[in-house]
PDB file of N, CA and C in Angstrom:
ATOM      1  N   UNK A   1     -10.877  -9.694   2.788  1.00  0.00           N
ATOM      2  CA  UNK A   1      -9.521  -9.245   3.007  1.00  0.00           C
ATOM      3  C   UNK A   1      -8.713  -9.490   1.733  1.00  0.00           C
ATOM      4  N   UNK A   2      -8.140  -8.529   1.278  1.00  0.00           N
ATOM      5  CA  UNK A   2      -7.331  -8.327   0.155  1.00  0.00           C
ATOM      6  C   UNK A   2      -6.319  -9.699   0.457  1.00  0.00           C
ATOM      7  N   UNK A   3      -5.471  -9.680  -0.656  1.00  0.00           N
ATOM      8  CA  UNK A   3      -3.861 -10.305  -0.134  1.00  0.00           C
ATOM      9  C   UNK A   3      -2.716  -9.305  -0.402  1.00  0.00           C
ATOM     10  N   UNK A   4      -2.041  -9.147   0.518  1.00  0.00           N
ATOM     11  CA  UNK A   4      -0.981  -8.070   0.155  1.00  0.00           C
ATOM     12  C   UNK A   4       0.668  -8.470  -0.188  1.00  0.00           C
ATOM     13  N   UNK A   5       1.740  -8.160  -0.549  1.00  0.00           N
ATOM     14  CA  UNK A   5       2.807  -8.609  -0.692  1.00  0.00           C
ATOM     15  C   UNK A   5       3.369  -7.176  -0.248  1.00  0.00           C
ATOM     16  N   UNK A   6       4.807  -7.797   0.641  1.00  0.00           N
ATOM     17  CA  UNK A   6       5.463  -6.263   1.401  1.00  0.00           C
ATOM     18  C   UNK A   6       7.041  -7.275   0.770  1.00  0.00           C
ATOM     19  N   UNK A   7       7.650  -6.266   0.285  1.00  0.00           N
ATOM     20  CA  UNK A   7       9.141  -6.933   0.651  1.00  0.00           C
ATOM     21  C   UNK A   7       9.840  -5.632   0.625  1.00  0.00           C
ATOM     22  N   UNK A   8      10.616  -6.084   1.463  1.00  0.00           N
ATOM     23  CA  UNK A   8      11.866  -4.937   2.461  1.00  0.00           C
ATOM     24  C   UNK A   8      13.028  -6.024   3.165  1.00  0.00           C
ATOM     25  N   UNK A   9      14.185  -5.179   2.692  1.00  0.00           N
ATOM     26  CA  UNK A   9      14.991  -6.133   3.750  1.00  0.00           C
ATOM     27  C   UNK A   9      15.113  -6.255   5.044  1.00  0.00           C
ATOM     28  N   UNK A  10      15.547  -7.444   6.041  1.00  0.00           N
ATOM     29  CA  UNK A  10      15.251  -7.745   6.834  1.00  0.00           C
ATOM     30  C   UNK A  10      15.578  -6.867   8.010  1.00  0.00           C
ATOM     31  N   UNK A  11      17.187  -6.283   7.339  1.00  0.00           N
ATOM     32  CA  UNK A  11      18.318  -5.875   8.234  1.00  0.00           C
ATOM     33  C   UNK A  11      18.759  -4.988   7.079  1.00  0.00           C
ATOM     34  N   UNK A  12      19.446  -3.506   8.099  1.00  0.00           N
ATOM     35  CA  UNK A  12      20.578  -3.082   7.708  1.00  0.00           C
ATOM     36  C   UNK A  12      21.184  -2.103   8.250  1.00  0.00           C
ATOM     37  N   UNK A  13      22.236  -1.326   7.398  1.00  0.00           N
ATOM     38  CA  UNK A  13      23.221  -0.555   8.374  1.00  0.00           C
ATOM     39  C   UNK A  13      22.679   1.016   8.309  1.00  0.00           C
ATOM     40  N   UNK A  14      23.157   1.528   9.205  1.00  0.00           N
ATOM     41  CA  UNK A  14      22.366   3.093   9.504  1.00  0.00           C
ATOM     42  C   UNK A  14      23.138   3.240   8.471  1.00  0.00           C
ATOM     43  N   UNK A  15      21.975   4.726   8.138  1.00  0.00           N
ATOM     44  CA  UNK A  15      22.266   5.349   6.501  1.00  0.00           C
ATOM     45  C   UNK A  15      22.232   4.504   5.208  1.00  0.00           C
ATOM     46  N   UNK A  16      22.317   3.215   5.324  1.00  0.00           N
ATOM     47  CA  UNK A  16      21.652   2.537   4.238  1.00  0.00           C
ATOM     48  C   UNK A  16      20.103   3.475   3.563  1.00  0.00           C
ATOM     49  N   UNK A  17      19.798   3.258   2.433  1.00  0.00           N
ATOM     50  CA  UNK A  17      18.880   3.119   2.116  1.00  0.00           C
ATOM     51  C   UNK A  17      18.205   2.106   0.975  1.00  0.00           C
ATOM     52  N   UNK A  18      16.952   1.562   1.728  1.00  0.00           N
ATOM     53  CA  UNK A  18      16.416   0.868   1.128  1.00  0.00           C
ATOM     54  C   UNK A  18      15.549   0.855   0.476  1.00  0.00           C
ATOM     55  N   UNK A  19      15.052   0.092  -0.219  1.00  0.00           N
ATOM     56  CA  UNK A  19      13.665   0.091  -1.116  1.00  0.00           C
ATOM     57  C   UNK A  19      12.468  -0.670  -0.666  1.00  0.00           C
ATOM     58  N   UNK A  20      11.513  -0.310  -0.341  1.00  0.00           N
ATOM     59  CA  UNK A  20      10.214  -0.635  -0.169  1.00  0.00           C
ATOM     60  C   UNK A  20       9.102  -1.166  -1.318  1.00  0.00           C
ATOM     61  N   UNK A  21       9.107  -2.242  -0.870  1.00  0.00           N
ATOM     62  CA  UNK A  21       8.094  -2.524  -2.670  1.00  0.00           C
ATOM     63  C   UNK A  21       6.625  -3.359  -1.942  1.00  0.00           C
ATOM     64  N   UNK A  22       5.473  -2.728  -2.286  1.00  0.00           N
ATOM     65  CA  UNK A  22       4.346  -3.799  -1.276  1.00  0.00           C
ATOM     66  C   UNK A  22       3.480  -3.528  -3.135  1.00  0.00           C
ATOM     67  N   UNK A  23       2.097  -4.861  -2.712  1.00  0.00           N
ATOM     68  CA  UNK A  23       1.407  -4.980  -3.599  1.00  0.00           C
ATOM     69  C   UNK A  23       0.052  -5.564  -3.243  1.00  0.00           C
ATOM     70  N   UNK A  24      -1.028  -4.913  -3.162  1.00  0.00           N
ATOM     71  CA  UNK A  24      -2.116  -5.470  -3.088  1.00  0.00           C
ATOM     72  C   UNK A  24      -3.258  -5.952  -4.133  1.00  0.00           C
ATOM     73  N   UNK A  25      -3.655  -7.236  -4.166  1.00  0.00           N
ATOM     74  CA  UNK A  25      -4.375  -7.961  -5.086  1.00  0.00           C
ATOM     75  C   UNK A  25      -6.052  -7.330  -4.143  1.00  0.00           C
ATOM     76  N   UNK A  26      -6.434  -6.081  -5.362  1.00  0.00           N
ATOM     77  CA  UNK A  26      -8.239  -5.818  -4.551  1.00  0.00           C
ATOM     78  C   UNK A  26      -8.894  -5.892  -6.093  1.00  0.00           C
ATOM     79  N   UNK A  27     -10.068  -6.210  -6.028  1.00  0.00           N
ATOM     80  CA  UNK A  27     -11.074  -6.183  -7.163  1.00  0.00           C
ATOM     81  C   UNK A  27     -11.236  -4.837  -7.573  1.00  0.00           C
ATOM     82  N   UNK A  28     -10.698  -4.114  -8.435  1.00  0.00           N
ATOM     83  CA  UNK A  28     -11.059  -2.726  -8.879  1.00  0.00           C
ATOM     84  C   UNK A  28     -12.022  -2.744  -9.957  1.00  0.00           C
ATOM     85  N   UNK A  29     -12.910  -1.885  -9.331  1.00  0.00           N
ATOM     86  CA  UNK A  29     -14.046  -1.073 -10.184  1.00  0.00           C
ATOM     87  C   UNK A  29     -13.804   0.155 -10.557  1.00  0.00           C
ATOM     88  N   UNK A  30     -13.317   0.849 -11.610  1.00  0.00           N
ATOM     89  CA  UNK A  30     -13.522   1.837 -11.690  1.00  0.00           C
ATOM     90  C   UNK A  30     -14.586   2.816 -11.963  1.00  0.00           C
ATOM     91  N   UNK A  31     -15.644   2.156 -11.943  1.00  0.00           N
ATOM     92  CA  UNK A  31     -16.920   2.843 -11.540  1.00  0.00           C
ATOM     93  C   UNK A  31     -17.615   3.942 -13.022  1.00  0.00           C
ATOM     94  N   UNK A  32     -17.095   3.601 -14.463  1.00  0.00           N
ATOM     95  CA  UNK A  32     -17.113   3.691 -15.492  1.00  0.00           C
ATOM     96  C   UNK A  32     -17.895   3.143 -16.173  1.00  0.00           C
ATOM     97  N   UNK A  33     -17.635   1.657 -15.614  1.00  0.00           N
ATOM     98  CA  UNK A  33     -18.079   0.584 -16.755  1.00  0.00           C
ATOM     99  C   UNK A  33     -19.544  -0.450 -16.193  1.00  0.00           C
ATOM    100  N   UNK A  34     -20.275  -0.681 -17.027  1.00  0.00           N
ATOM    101  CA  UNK A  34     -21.921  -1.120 -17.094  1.00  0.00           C
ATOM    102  C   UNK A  34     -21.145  -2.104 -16.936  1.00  0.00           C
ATOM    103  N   UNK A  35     -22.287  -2.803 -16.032  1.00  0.00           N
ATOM    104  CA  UNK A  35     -22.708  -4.405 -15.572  1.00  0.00           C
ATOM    105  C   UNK A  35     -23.194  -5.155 -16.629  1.00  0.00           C
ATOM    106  N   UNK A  36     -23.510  -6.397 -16.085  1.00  0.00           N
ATOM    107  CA  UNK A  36     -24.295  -7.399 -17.673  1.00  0.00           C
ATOM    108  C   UNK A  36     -25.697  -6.529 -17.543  1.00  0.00           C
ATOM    109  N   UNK A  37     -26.374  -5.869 -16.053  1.00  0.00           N
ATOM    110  CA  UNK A  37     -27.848  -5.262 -16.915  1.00  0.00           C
ATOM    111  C   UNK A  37     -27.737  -3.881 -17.194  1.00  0.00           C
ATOM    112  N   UNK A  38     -26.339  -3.862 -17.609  1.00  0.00           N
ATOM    113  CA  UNK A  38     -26.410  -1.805 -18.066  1.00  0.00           C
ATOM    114  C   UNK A  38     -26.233  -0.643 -17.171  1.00  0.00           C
ATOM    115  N   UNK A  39     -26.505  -1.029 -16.149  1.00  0.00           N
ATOM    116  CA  UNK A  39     -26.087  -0.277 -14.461  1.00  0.00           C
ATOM    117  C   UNK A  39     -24.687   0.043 -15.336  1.00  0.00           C
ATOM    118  N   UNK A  40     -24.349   1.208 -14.526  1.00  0.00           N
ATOM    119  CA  UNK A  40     -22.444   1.360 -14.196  1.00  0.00           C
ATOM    120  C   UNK A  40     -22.331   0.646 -12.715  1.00  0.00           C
ATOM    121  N   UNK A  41     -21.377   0.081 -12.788  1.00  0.00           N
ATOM    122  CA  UNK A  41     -20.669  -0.588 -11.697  1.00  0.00           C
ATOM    123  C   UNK A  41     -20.015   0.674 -10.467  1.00  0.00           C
ATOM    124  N   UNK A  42     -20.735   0.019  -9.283  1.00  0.00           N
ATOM    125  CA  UNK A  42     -19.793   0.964  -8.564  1.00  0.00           C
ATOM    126  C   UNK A  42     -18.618   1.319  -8.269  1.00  0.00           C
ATOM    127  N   UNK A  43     -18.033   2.363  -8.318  1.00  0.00           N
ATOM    128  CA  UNK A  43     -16.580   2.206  -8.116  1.00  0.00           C
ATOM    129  C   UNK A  43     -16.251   1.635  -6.560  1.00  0.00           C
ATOM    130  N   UNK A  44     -14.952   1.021  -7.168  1.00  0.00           N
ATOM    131  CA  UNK A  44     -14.550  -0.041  -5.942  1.00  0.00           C
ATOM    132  C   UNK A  44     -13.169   0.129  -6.175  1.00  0.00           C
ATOM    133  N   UNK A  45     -11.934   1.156  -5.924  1.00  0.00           N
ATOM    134  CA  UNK A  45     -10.649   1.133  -5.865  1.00  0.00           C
ATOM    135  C   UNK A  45     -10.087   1.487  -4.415  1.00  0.00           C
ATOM    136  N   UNK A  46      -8.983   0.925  -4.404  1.00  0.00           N
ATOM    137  CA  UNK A  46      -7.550   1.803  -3.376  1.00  0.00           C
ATOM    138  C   UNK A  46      -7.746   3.150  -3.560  1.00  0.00           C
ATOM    139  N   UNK A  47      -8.200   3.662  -2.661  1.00  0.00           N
ATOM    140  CA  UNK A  47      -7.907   5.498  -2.444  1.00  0.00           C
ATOM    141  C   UNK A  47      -6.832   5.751  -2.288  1.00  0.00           C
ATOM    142  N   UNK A  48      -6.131   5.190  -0.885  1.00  0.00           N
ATOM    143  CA  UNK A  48      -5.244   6.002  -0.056  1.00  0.00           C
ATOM    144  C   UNK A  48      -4.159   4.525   0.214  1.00  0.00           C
ATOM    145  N   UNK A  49      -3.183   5.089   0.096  1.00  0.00           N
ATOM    146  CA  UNK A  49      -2.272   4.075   0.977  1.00  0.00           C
ATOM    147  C   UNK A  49      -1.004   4.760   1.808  1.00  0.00           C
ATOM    148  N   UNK A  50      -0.899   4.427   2.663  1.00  0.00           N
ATOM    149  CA  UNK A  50      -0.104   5.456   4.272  1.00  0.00           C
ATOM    150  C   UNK A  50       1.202   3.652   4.459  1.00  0.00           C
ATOM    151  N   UNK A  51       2.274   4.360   4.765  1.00  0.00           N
ATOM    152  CA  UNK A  51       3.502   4.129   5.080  1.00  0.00           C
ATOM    153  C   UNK A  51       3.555   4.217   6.245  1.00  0.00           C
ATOM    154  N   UNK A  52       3.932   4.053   7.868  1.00  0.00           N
ATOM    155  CA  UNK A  52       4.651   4.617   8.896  1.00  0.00           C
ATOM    156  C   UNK A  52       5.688   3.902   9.295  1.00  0.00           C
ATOM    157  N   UNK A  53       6.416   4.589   9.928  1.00  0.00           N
ATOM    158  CA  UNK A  53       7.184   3.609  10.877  1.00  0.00           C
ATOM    159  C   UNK A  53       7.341   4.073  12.165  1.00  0.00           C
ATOM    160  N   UNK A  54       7.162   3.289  13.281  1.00  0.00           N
ATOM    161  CA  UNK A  54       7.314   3.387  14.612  1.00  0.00           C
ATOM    162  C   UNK A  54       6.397   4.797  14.555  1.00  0.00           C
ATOM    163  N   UNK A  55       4.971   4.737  13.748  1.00  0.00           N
ATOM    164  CA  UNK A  55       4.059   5.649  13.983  1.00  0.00           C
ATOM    165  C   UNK A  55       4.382   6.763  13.120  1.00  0.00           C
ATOM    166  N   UNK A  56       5.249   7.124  12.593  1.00  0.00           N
ATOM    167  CA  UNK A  56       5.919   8.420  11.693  1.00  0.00           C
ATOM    168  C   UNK A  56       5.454   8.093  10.417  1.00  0.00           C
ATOM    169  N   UNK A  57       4.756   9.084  10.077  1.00  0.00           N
ATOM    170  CA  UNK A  57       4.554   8.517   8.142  1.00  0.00           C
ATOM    171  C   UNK A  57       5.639   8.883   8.174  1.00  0.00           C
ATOM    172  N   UNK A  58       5.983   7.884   6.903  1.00  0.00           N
ATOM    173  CA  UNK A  58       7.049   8.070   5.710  1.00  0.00           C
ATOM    174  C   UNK A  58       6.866   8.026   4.386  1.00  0.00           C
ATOM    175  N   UNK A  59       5.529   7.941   4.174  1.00  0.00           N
ATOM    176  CA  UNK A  59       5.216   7.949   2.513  1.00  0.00           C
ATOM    177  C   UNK A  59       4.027   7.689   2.625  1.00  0.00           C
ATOM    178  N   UNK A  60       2.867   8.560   1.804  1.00  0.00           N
ATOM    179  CA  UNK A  60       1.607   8.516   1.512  1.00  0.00           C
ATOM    180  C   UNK A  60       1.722   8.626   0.001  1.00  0.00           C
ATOM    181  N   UNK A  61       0.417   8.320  -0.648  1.00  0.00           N
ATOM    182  CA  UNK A  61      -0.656   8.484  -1.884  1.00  0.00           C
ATOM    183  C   UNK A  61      -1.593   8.335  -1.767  1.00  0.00           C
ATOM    184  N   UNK A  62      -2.267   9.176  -2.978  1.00  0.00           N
ATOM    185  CA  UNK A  62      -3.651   8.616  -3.288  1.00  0.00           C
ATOM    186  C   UNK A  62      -3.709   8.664  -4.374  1.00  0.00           C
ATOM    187  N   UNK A  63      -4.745   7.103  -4.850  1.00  0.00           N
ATOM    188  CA  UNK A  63      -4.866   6.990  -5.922  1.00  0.00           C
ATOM    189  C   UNK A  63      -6.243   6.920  -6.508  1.00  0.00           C
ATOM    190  N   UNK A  64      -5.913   7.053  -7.677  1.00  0.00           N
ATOM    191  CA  UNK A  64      -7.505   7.361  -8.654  1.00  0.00           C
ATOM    192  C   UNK A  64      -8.117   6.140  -9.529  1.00  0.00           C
ATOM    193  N   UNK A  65      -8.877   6.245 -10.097  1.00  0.00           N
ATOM    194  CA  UNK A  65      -9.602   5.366 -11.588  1.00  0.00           C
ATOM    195  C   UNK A  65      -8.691   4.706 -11.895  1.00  0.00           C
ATOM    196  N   UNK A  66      -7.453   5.365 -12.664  1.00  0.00           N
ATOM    197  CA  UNK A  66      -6.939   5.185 -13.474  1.00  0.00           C
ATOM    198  C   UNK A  66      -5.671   4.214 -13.092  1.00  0.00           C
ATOM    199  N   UNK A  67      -5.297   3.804 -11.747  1.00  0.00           N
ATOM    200  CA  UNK A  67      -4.484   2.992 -11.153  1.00  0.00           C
ATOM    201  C   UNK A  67      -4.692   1.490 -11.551  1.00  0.00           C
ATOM    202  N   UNK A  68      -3.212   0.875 -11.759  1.00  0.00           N
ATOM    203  CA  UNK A  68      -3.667  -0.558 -11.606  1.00  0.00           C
ATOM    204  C   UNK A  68      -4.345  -0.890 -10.770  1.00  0.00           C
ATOM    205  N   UNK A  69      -5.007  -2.949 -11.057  1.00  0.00           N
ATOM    206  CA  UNK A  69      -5.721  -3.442 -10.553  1.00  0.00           C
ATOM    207  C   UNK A  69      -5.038  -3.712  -9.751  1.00  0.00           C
ATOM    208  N   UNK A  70      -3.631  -3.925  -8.878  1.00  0.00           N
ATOM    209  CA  UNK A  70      -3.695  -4.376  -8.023  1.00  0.00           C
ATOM    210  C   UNK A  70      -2.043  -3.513  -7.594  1.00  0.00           C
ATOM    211  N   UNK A  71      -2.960  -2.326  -7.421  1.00  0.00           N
ATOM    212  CA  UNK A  71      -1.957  -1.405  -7.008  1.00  0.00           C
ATOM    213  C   UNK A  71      -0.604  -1.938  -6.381  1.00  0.00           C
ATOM    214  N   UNK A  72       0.748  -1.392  -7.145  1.00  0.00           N
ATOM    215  CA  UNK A  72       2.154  -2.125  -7.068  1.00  0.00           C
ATOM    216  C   UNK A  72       3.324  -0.600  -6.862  1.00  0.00           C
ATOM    217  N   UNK A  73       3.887  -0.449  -5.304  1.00  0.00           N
ATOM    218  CA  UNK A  73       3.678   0.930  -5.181  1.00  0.00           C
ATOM    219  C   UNK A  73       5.102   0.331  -4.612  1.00  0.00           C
ATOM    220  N   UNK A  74       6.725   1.749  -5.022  1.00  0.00           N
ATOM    221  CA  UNK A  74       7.993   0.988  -4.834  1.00  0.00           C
ATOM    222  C   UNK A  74       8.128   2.748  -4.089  1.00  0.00           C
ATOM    223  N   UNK A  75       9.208   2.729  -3.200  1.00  0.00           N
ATOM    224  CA  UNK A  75       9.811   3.872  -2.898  1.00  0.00           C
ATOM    225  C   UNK A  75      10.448   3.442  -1.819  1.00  0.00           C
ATOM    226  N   UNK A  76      11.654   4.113  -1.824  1.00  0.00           N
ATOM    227  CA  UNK A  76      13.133   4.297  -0.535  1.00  0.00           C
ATOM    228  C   UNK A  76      12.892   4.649   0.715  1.00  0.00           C
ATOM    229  N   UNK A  77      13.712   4.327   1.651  1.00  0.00           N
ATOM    230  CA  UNK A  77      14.021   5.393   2.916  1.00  0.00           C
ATOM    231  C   UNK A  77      15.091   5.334   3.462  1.00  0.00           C
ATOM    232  N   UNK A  78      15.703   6.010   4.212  1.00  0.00           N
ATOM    233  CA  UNK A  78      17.004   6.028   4.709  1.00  0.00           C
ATOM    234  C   UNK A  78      17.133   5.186   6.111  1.00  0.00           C
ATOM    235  N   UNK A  79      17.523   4.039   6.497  1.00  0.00           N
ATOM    236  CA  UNK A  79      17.391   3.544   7.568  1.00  0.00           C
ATOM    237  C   UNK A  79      18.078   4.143   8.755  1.00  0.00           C
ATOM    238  N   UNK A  80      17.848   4.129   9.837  1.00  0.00           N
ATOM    239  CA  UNK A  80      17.652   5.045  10.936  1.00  0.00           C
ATOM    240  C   UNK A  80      18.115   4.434  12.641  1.00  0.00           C
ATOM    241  N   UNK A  81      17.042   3.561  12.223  1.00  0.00           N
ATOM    242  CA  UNK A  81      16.991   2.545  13.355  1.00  0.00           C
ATOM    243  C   UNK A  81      16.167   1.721  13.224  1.00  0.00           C
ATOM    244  N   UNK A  82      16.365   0.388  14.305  1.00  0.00           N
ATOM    245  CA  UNK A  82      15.563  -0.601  14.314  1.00  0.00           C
ATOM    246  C   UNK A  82      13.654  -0.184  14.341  1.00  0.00           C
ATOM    247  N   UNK A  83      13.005  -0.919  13.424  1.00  0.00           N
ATOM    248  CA  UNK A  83      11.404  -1.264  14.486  1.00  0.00           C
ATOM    249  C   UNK A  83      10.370  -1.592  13.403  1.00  0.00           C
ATOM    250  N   UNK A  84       9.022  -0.952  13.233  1.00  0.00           N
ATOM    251  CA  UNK A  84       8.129  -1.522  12.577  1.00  0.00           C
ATOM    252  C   UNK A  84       7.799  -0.558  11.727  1.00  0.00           C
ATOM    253  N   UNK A  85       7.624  -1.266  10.544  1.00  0.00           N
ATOM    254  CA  UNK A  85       6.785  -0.326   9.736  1.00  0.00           C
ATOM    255  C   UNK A  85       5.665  -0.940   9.528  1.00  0.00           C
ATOM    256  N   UNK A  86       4.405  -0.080   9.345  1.00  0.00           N
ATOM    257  CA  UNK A  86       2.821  -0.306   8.901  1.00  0.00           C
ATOM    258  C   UNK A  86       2.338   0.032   7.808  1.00  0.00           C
ATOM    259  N   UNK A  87       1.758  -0.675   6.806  1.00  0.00           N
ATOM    260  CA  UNK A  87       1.398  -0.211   5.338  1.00  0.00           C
ATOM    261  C   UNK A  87      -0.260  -0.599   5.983  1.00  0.00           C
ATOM    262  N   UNK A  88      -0.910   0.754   5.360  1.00  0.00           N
ATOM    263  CA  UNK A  88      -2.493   0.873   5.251  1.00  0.00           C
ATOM    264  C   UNK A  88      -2.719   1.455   3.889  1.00  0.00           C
ATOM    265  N   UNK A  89      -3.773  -0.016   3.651  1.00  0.00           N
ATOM    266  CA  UNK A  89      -4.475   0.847   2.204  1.00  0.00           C
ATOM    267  C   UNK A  89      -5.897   1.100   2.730  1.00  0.00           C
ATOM    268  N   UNK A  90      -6.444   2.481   1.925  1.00  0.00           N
ATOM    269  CA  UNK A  90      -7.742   1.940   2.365  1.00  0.00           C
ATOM    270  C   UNK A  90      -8.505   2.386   0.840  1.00  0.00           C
ATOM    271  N   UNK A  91     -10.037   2.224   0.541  1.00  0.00           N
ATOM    272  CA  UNK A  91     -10.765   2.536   0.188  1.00  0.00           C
ATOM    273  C   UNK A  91     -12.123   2.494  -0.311  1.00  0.00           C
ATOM    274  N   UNK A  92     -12.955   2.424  -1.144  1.00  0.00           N
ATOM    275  CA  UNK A  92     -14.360   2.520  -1.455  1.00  0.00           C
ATOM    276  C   UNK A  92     -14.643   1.784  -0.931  1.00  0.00           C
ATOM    277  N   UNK A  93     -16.058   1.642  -0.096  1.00  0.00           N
ATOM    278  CA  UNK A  93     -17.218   1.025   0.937  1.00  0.00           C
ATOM    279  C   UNK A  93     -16.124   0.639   2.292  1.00  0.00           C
ATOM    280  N   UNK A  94     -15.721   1.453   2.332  1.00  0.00           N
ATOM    281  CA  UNK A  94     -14.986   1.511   3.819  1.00  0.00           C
ATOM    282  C   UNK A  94     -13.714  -0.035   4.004  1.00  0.00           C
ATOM    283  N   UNK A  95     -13.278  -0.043   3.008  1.00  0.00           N
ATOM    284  CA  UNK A  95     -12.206  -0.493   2.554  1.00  0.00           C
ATOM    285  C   UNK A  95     -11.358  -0.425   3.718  1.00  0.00           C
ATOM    286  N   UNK A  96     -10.330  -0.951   4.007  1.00  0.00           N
ATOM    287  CA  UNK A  96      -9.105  -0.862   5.197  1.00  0.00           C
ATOM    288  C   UNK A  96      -8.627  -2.231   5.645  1.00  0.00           C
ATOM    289  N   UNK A  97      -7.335  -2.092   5.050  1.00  0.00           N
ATOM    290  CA  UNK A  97      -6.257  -2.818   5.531  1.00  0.00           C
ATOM    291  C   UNK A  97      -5.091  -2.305   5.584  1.00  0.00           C
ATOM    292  N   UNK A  98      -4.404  -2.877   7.061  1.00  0.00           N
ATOM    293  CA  UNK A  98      -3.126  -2.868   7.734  1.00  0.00           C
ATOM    294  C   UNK A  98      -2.340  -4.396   7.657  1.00  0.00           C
ATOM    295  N   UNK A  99      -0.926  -4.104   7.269  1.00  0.00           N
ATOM    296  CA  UNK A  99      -0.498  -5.014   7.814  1.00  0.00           C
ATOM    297  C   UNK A  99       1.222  -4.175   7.732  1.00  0.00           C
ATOM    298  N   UNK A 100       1.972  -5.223   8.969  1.00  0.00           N
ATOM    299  CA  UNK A 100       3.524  -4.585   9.251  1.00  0.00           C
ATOM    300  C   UNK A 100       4.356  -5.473   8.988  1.00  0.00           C
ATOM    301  N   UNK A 101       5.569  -4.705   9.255  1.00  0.00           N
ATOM    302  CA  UNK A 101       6.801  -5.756   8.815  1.00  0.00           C
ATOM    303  C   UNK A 101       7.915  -4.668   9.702  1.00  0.00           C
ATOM    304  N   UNK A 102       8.943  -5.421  10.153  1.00  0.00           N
ATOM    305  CA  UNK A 102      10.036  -4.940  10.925  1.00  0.00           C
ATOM    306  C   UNK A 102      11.097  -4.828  10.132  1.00  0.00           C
ATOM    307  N   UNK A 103      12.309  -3.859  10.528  1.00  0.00           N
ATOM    308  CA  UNK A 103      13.803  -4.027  10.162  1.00  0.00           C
ATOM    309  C   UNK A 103      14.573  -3.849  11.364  1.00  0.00           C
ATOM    310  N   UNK A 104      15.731  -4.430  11.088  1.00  0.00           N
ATOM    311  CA  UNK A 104      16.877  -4.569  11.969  1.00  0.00           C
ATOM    312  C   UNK A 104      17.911  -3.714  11.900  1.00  0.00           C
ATOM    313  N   UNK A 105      18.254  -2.596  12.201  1.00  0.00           N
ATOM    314  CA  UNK A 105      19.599  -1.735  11.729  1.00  0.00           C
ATOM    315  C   UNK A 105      20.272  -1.612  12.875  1.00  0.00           C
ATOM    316  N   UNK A 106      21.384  -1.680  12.290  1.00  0.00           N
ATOM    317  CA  UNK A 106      22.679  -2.313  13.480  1.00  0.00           C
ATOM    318  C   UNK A 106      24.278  -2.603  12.809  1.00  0.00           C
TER     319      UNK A 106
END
């Protein structure tokens, strides 16, 4: 299991918008580069990472080779209403992690 970092504020007022900033620490391979016996290493990155809230995407990517090692991914949304959001990354050898975090708007 990776370690991930999510920060979002806790609370806020409808029509606010906020910023979303998460970060996951995964071992990337970009699948380029020889081992100590000369093999290329398999690639081992973040493909995909999915946003929802209360089940609604709100922001997808996918990413390639060429991404940091420990993919660091920022973007807005307009707050709405209270509830949960879910960040999923997934990728190479069946890769997948979830984890959520709530807001309060009020």
């Amino acid at each position: 299991m990776a370690r991930t970092l999510i920060n979002l504020p806790k609370s806020a007022k409808p029509g606010d918008t906020i910023t979303i900033k998460t970060l996951i620490s995964h071992p990337m391979e970009t699948g380029f580069r020889p081992g100590a016996d000369g093999r290329i290493l398999p690639r081992n990155i973040v493909t995909h990472f999915v946003c929802r809230f209360e089940d609604e995407e709100i922001f997808r990517v996918e990413l390639f080779p060429a991404s940091a090692a420990n993919p660091y991914l920022t973007f807005t949304w307009i707050a709405t209403r209270s509830g949960r959001f879910s960040f999923t990354w997934r990728g190479d050898g069946g890769f997948d992690q979830t984890e959520s975090a709530a807001i309060t708007v009020a």
